[in-house]
Protein backbone atom coordinates (compact mmCIF):
# COMPACT_ATOMS: atom_id res chain seq x y z
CA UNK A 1 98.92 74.11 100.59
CA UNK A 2 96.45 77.19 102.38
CA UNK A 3 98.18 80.67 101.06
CA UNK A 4 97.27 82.76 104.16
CA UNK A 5 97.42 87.00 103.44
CA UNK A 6 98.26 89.30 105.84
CA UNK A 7 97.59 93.56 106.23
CA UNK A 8 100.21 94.89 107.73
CA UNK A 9 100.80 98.65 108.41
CA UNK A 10 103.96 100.04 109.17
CA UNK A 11 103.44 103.67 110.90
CA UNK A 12 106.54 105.80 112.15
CA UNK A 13 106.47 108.68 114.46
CA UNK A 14 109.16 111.46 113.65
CA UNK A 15 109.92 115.00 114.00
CA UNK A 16 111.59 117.12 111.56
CA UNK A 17 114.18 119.34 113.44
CA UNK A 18 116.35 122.01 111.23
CA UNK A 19 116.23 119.50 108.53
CA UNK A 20 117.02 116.65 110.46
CA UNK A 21 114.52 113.95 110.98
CA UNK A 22 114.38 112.94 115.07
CA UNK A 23 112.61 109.21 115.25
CA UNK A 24 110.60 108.95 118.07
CA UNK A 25 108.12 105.93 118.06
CA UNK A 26 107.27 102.98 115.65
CA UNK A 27 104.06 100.70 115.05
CA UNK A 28 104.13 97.36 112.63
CA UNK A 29 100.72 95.94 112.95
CA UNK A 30 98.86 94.08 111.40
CA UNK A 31 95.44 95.96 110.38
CA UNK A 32 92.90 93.91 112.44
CA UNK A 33 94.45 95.29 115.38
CA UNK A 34 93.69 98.90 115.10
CA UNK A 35 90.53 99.68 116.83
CA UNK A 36 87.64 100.05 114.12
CA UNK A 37 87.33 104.05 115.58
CA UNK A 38 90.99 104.53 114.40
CA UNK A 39 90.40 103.71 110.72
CA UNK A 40 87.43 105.53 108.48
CA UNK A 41 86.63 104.71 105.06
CA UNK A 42 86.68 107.36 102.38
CA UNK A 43 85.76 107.40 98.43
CA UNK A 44 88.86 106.62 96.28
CA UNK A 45 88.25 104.68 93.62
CA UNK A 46 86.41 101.54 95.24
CA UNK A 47 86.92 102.46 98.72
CA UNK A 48 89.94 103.34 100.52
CA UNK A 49 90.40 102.96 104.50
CA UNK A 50 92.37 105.81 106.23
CA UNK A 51 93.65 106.35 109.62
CA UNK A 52 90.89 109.05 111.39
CA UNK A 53 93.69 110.38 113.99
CA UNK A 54 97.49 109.04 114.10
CA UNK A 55 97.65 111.00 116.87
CA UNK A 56 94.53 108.72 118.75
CA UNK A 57 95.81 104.91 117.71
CA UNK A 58 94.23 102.12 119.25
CA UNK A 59 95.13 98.63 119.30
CA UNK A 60 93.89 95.81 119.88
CA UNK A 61 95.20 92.60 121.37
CA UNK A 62 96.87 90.69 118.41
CA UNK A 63 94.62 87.68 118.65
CA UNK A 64 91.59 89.04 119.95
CA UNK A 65 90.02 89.81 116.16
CA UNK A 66 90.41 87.21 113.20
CA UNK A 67 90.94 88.48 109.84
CA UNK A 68 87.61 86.57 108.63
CA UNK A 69 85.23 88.39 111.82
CA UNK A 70 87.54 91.97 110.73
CA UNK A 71 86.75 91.08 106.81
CA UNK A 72 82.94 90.14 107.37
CA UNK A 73 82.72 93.60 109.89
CA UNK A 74 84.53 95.92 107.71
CA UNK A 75 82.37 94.77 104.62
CA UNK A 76 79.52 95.52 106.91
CA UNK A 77 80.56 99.12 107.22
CA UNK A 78 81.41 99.34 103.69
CA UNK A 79 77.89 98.45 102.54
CA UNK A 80 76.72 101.29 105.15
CA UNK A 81 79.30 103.57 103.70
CA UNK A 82 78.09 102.76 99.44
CA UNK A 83 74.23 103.40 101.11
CA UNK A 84 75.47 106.97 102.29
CA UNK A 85 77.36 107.40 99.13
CA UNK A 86 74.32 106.36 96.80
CA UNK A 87 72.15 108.89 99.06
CA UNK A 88 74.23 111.54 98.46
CA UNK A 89 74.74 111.17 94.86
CA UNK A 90 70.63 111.32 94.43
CA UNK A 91 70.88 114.41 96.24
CA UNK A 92 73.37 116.05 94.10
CA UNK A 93 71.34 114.57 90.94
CA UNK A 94 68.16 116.07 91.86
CA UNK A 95 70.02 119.36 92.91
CA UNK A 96 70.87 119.41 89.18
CA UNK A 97 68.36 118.14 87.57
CA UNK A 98 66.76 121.23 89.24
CA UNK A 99 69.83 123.59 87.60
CA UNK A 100 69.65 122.33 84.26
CA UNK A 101 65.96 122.75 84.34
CA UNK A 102 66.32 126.20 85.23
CA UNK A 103 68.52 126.92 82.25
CA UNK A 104 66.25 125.20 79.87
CA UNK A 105 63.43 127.12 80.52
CA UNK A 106 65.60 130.72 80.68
């Protein structure tokens, strides 16, 4: 028996209106369908993928992307993402590296 795993994302428009809420749109998709320039990836723990703009959602067809080709790209842009990351955390070591020398020698 194949165990297949699915993403799903369940996002709901409302508006808060003298302390009622007002429902105005709903979106239950699964996570290969949101345009990659919807979703950005931030540092939380080992990654965490965000929404860039709920306002700006863009879907895809629901069987143009496979969740194997949306796997293999998003690990793509995750090693990009851990390069940038590494980068900046040399940065930041040499920056003080350069502080603590300072203090040493004072």
């Amino acid at each position: 028996m194949m165990i297949r795993i699915f993403f799903y994302i369940l996002i709901v428009s409302y508006k808060a209106i003298n302390g009622n809420i007002e429902y105005q749109n709903f979106h239950f998709k699964r996570i290969e369908t949101f345009n990659k320039n919807c979703l950005t990836v931030c540092v939380l723990g080992w990654g965490q993928i965000q929404i860039a703009n709920v306002n700006t959602l863009v879907f895809l067809e629901n069987d143009t992307i496979k969740s194997k080709s949306w796997m293999l790209s998003l690990s793509d842009k995750l090693f990009m993402f851990y390069d940038e990351e590494l980068s900046k955390i040399g940065e930041r070591k040499t920056w003080f590296s350069s502080i603590k020398s300072y203090w040493e020698a004072n």
